[in-house]
N, C-alpha and C. Protein backbone atom coordinates (compact mmCIF):
# COMPACT_ATOMS: atom_id res chain seq x y z
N UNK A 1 9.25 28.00 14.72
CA UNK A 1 9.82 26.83 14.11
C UNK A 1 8.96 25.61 14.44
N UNK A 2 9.36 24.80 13.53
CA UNK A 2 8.11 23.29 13.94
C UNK A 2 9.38 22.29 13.74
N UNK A 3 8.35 20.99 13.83
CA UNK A 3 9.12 19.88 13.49
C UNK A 3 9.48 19.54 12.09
N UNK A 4 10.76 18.89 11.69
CA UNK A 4 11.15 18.97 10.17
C UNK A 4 10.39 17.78 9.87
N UNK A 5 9.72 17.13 9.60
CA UNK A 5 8.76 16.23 9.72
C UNK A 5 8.28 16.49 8.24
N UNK A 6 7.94 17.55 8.04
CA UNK A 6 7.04 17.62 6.86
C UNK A 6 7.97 18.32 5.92
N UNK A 7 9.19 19.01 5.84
CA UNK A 7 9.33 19.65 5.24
C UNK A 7 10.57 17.96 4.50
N UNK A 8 11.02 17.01 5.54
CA UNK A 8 11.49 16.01 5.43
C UNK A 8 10.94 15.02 4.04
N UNK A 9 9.47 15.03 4.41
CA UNK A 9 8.69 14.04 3.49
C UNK A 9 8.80 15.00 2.13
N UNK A 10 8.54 16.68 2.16
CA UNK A 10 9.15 16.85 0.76
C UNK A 10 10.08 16.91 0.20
N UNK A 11 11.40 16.92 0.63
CA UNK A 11 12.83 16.18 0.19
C UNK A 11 12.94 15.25 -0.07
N UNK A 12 12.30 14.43 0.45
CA UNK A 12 12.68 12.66 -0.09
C UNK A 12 12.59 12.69 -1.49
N UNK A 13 13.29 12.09 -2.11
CA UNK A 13 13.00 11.26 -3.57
C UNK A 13 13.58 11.92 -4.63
N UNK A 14 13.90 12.20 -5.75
CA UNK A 14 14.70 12.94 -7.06
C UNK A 14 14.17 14.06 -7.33
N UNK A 15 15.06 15.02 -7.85
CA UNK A 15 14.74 16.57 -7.81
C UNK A 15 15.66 16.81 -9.41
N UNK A 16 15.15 17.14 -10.05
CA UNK A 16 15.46 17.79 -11.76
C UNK A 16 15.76 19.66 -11.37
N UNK A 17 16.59 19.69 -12.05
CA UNK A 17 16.97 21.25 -12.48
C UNK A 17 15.84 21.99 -13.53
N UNK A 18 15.26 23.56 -12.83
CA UNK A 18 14.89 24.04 -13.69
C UNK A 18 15.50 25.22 -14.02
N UNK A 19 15.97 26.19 -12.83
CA UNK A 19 17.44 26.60 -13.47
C UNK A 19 18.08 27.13 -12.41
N UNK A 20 19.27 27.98 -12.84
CA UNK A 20 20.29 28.24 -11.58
C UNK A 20 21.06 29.41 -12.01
N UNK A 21 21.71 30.66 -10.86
CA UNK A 21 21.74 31.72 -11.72
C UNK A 21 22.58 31.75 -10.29
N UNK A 22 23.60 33.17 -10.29
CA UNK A 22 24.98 33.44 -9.76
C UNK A 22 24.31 35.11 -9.75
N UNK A 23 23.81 35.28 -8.48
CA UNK A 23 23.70 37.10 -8.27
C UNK A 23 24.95 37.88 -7.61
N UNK A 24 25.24 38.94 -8.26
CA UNK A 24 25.94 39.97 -7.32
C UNK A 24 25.28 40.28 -6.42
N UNK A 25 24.84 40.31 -4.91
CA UNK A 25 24.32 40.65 -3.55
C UNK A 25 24.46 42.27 -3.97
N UNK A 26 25.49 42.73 -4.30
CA UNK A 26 26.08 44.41 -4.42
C UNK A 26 24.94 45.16 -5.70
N UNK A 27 25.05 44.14 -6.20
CA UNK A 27 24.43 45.48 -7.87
C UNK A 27 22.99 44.69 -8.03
N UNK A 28 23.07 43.22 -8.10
CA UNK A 28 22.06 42.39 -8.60
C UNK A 28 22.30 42.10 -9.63
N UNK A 29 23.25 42.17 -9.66
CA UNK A 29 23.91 41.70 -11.76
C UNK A 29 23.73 40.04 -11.35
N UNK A 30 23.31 39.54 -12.59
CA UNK A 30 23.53 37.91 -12.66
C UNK A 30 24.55 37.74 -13.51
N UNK A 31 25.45 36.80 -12.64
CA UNK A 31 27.04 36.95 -13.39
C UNK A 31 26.88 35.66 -14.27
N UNK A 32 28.24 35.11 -14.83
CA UNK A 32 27.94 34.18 -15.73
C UNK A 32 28.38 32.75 -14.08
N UNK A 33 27.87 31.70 -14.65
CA UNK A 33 28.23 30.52 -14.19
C UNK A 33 28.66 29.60 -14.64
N UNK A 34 29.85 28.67 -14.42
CA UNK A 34 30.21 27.51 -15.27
C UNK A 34 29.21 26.48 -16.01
N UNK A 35 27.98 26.58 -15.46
CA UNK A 35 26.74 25.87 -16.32
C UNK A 35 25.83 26.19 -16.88
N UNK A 36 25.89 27.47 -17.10
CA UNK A 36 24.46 28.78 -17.77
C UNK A 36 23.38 28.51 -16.92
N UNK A 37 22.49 29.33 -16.93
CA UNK A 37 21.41 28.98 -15.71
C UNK A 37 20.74 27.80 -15.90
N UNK A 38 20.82 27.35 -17.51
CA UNK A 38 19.79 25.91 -17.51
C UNK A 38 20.98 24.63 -17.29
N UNK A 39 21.07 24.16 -16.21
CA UNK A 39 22.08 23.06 -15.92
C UNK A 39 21.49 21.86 -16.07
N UNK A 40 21.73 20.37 -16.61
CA UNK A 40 21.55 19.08 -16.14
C UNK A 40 21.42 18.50 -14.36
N UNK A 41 21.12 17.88 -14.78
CA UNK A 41 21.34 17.21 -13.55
C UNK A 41 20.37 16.94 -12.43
N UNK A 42 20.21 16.57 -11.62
CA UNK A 42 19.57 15.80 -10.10
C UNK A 42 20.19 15.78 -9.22
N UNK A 43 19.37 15.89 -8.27
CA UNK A 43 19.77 15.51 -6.38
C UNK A 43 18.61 14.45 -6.05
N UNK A 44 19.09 13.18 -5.30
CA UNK A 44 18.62 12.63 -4.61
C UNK A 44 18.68 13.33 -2.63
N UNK A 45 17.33 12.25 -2.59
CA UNK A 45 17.32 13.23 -0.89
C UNK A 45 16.59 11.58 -0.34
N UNK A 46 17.02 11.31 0.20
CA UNK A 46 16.90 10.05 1.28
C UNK A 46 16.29 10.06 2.96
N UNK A 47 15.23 9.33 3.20
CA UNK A 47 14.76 9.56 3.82
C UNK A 47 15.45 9.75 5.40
N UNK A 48 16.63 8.92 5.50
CA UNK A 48 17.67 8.67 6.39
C UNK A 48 18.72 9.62 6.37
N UNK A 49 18.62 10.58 5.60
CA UNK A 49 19.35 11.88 5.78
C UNK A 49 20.45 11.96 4.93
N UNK A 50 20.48 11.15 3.95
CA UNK A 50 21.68 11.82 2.61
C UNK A 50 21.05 12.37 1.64
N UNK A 51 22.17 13.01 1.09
CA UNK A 51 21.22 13.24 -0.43
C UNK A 51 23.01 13.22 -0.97
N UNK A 52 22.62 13.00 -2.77
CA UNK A 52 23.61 13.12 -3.52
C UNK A 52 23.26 14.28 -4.73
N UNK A 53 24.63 14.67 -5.51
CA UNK A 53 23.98 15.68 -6.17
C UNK A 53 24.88 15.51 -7.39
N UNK A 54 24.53 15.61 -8.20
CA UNK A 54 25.20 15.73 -9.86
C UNK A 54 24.63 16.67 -10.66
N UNK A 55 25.60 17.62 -11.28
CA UNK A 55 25.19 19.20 -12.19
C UNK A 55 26.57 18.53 -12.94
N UNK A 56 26.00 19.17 -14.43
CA UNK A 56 26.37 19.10 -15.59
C UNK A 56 25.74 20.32 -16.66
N UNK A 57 27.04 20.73 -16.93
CA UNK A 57 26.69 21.65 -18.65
C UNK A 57 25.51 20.32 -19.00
N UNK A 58 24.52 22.09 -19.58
CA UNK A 58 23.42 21.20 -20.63
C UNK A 58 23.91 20.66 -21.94
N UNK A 59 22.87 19.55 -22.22
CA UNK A 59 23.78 18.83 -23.19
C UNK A 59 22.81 19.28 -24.60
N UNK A 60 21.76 20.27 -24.67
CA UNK A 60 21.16 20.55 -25.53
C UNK A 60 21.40 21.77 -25.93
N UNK A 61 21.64 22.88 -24.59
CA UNK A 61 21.77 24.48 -24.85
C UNK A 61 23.46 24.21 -25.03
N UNK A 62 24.20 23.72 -24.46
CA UNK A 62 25.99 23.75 -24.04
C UNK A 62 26.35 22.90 -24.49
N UNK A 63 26.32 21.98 -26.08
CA UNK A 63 27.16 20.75 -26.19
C UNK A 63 28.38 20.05 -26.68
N UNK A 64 28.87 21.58 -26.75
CA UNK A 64 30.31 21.88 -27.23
C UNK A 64 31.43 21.77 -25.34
N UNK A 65 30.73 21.93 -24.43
CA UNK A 65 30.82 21.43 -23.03
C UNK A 65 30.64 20.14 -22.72
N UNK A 66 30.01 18.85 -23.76
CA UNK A 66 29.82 17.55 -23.13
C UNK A 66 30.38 16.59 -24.35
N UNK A 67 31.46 16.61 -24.18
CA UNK A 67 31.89 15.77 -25.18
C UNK A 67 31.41 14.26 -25.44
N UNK A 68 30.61 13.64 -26.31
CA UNK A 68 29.51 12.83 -26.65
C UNK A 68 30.32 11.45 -27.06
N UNK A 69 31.28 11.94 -27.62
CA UNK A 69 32.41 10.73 -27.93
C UNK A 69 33.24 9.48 -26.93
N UNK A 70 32.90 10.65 -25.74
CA UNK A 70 34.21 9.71 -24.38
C UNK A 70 33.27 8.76 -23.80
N UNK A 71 33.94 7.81 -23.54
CA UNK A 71 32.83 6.41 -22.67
C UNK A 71 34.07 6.50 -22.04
N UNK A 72 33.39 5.12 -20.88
CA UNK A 72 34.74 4.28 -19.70
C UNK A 72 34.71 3.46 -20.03
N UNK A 73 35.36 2.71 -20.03
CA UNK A 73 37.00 3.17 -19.51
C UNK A 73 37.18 4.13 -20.51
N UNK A 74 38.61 5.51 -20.47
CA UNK A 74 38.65 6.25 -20.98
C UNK A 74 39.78 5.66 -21.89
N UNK A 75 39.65 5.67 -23.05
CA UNK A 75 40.74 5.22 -24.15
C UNK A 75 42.11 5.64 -24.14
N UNK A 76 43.21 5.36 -24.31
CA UNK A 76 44.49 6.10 -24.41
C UNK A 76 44.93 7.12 -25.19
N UNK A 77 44.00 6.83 -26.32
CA UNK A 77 44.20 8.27 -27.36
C UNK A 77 42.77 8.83 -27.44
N UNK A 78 41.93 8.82 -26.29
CA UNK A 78 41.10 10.07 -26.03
C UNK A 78 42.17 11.68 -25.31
N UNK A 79 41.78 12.71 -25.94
CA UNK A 79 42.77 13.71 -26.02
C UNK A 79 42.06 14.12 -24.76
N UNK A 80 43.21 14.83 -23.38
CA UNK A 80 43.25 14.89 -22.30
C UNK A 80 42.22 16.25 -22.55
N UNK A 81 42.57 16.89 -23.69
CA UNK A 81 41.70 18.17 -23.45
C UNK A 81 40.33 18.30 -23.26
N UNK A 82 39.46 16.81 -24.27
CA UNK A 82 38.46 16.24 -24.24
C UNK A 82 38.17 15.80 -22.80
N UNK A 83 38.76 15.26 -22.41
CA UNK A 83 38.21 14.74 -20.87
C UNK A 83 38.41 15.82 -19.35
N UNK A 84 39.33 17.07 -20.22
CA UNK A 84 39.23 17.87 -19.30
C UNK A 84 37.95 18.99 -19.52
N UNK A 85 37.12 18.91 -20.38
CA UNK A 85 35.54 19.84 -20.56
C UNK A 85 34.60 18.91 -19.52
N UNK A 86 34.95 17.76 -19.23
CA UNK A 86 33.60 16.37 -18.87
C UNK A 86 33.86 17.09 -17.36
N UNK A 87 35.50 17.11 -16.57
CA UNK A 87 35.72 17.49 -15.51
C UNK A 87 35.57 19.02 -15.43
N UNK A 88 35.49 20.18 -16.14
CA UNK A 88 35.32 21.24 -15.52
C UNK A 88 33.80 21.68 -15.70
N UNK A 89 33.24 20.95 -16.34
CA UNK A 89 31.58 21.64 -16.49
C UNK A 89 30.74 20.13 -16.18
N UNK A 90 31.52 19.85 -14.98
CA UNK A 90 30.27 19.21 -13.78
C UNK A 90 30.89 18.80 -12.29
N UNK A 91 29.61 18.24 -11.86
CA UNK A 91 30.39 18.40 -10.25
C UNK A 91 29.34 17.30 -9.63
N UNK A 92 29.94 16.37 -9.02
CA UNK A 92 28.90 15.53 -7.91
C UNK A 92 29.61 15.89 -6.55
N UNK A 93 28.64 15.25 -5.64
CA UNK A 93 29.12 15.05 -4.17
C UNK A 93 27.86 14.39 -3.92
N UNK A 94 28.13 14.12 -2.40
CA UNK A 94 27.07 13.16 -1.87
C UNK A 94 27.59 13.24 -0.21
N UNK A 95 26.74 12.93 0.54
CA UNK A 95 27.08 12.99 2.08
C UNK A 95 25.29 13.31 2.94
N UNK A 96 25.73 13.35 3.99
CA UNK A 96 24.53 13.69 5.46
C UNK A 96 23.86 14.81 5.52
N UNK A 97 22.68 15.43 5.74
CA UNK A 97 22.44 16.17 5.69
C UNK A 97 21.41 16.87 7.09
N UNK A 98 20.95 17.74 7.44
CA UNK A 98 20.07 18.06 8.35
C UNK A 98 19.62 19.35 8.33
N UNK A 99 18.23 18.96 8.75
CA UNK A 99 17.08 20.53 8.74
C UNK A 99 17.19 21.26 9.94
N UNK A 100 17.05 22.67 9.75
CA UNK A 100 16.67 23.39 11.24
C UNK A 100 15.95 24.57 10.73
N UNK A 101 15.77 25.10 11.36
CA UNK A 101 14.72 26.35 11.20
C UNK A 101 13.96 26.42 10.35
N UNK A 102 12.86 25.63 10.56
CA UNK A 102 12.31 24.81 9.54
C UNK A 102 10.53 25.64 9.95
N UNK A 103 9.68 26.45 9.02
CA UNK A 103 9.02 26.79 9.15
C UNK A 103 7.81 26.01 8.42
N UNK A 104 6.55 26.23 8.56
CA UNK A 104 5.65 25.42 8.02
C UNK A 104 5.12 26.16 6.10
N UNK A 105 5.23 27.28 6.32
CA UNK A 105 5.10 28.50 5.42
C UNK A 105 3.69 28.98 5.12
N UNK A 106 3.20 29.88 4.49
CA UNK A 106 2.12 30.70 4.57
C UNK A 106 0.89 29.91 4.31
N UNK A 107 1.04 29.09 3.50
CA UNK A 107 0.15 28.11 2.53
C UNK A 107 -0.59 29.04 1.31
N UNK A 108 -0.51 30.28 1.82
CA UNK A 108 -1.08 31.15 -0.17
C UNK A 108 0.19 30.56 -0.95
N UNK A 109 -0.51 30.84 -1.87
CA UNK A 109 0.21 30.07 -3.34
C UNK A 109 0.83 29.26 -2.78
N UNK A 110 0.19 28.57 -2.21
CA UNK A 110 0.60 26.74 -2.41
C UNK A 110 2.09 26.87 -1.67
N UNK A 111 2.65 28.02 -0.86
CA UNK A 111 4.38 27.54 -0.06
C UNK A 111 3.94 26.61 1.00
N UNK A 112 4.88 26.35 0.73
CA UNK A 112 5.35 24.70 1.63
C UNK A 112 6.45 25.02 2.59
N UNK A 113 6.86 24.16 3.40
CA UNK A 113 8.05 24.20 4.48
C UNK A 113 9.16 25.20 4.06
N UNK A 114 10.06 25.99 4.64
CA UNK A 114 11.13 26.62 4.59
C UNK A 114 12.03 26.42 5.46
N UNK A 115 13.30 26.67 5.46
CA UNK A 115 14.52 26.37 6.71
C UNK A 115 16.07 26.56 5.86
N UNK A 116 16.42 25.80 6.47
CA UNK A 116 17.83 25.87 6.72
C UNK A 116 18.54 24.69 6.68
N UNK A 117 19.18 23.67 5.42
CA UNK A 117 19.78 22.76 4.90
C UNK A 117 21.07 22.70 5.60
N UNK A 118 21.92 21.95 6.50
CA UNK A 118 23.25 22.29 6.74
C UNK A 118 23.81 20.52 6.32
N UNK A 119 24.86 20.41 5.80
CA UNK A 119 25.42 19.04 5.43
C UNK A 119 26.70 18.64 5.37
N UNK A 120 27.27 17.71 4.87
CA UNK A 120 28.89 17.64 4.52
C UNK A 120 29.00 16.70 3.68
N UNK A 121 29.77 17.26 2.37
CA UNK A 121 29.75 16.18 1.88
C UNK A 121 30.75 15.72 1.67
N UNK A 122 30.86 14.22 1.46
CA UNK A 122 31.66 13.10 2.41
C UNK A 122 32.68 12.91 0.99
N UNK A 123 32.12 12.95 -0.29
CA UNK A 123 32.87 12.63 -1.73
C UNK A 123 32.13 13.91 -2.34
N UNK A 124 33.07 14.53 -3.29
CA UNK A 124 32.82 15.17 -4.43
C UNK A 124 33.83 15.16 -5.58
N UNK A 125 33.61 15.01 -6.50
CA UNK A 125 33.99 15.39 -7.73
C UNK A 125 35.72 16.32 -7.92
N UNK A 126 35.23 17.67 -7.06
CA UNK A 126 35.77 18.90 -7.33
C UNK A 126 36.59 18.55 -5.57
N UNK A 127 37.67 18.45 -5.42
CA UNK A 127 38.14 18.07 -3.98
C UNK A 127 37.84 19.23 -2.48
N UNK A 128 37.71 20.47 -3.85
CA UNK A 128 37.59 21.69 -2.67
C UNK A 128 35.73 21.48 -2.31
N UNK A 129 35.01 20.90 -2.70
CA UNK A 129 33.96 20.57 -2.10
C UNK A 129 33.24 20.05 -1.22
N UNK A 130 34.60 18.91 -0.84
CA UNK A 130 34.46 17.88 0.26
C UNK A 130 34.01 18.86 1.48
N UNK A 131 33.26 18.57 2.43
CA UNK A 131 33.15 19.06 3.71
C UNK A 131 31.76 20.01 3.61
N UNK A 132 31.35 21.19 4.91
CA UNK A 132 30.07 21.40 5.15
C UNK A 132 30.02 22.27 3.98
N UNK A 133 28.28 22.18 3.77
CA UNK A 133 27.62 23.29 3.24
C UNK A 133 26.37 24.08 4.04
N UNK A 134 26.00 25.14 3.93
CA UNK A 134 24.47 25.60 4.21
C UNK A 134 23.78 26.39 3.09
N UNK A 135 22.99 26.07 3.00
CA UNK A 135 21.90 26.48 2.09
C UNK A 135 20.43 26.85 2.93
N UNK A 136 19.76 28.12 2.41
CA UNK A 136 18.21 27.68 3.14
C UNK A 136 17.11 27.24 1.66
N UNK A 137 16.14 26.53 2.08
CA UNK A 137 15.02 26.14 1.13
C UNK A 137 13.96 26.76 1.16
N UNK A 138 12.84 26.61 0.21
CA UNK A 138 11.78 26.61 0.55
C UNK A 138 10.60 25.94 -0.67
N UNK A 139 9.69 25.77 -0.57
CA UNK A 139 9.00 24.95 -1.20
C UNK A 139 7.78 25.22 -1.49
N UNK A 140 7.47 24.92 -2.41
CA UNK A 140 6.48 25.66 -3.76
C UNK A 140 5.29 24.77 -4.27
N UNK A 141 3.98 25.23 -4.36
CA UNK A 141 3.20 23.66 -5.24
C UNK A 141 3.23 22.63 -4.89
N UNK A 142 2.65 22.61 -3.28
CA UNK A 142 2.38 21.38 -2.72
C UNK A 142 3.92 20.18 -2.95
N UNK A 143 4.97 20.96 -2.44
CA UNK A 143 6.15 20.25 -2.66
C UNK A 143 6.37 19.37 -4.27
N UNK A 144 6.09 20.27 -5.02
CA UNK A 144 6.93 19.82 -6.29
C UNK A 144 7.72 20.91 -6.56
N UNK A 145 7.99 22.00 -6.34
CA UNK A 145 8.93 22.87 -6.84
C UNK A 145 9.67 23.28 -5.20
N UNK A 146 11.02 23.39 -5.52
CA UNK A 146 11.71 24.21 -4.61
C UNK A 146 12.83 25.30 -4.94
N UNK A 147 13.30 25.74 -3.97
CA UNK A 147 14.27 26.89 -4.49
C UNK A 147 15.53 26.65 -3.40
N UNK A 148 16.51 26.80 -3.54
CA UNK A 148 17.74 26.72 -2.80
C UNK A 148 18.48 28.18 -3.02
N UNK A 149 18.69 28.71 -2.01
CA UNK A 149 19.85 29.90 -2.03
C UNK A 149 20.91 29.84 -0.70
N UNK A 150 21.67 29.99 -1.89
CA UNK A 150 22.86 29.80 -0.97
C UNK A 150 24.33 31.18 -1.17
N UNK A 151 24.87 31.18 -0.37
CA UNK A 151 26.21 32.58 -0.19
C UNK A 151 26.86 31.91 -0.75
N UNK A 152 28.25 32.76 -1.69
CA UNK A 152 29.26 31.97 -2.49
C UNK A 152 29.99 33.21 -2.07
N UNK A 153 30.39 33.36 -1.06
CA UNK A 153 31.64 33.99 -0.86
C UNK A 153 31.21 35.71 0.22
N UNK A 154 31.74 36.76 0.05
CA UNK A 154 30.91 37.68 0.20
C UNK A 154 29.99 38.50 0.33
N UNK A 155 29.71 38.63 -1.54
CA UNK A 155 28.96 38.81 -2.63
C UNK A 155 28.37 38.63 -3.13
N UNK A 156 27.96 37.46 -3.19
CA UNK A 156 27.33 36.25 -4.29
C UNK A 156 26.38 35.43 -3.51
N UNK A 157 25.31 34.94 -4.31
CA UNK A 157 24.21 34.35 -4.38
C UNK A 157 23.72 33.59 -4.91
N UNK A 158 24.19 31.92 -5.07
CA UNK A 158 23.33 31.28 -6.02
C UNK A 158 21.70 30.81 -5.70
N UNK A 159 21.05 30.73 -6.58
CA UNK A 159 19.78 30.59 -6.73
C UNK A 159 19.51 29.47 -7.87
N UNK A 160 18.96 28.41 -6.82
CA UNK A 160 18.96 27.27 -7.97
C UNK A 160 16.96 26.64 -7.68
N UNK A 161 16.31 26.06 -8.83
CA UNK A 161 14.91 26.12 -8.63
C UNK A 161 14.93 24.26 -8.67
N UNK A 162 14.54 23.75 -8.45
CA UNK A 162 13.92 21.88 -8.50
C UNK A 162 12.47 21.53 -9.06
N UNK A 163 12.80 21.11 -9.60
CA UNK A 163 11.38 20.05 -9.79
C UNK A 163 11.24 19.03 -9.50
N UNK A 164 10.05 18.40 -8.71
CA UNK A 164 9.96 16.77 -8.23
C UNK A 164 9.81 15.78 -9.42
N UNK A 165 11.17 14.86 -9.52
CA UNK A 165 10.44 13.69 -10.81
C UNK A 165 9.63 12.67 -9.88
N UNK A 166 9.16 12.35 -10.58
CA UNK A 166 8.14 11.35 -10.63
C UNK A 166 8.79 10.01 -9.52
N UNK A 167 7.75 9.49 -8.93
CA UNK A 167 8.78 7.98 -8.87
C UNK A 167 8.00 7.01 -9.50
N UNK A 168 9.35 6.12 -9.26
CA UNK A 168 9.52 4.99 -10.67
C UNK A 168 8.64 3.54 -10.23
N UNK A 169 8.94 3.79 -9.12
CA UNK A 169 8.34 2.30 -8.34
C UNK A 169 8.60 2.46 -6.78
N UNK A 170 7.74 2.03 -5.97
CA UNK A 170 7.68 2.16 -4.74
C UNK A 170 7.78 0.61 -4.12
N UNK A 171 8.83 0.61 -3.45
CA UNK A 171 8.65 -0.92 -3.02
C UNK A 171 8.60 -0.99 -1.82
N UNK A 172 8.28 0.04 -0.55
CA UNK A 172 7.68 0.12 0.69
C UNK A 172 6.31 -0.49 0.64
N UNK A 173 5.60 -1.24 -0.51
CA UNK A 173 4.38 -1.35 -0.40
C UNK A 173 4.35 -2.76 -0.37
């Protein structure tokens, strides 16, 4: 194990979905997921140890899932059924986070740091979310791609991939 130091500096900053998939551990079947493997959405990762996260049905492959009509405030005769697709096909949270078993990785094909994500998050969306998670990482292409896997119960395995966006403006300078 090393210091999270480096695997730190490649978390920082916005992370895009490239996709995300639900394994049976038992057969290897990829089951279905409430967001098909190509999901919306971003995680921020902060240098001070939060990150936030927002997934959403795609709004190009799934858009019978994102109803295009609803703004906020939500109108009185927007139909509850409509605003109940916005709440079941997405999910934020946000909260603290911390590295451990944090390896440097092979450096063929370009792997980067690996470990062990543990966090809590402080607000979510979905109420049964509130509180810890663990996930392990690892990191791909000179820290622009990563992979997250994480246990969902027994059985199960999600597998979700990142891409680094860009940043917008740096004002440490």
């Amino acid at each position: 194990m090393v210091s999270p130091k480096n695997a730190m500096e490649c978390f920082v900053g916005a992370w895009g979905f490239l996709n995300a998939t639900l394994v049976d551990t038992t057969t290897g079947e990829l089951l279905p997921d409430w967001h098909n493997p190509y999901p919306s959405g971003m995680s921020l990762w902060t240098p001070n140890g939060y990150n936030a996260l927002i997934v959403t049905a795609n709004d190009t492959t799934e858009p019978e899932k994102r109803p295009m009509e609803l703004t906020q405030p939500a109108s009185p005769s927007d139909p509850d059924s409509r605003w109940a697709l916005v709440g079941k096909y997405s999910i934020a949270g946000g909260g603290p986070f911390h590295l451990s078993n944090v390896t440097d990785g092979s450096r063929k094909d370009r792997e980067g740091p690996a470990g062990t994500v543990t966090g809590t998050f402080l607000t979510a969306t979905l109420p049964s979310r509130i509180g810890p998670y663990t996930f392990t990482f690892k990191f791909y292409d000179h820290c622009k791609v990563w992979n997250l896997r994480q246990r969902v119960g027994d059985d199960k395995l999600r597998v979700a991939w990142y891409y680094k966006l860009p940043d917008i403006y740096n004002y440490s300078q």
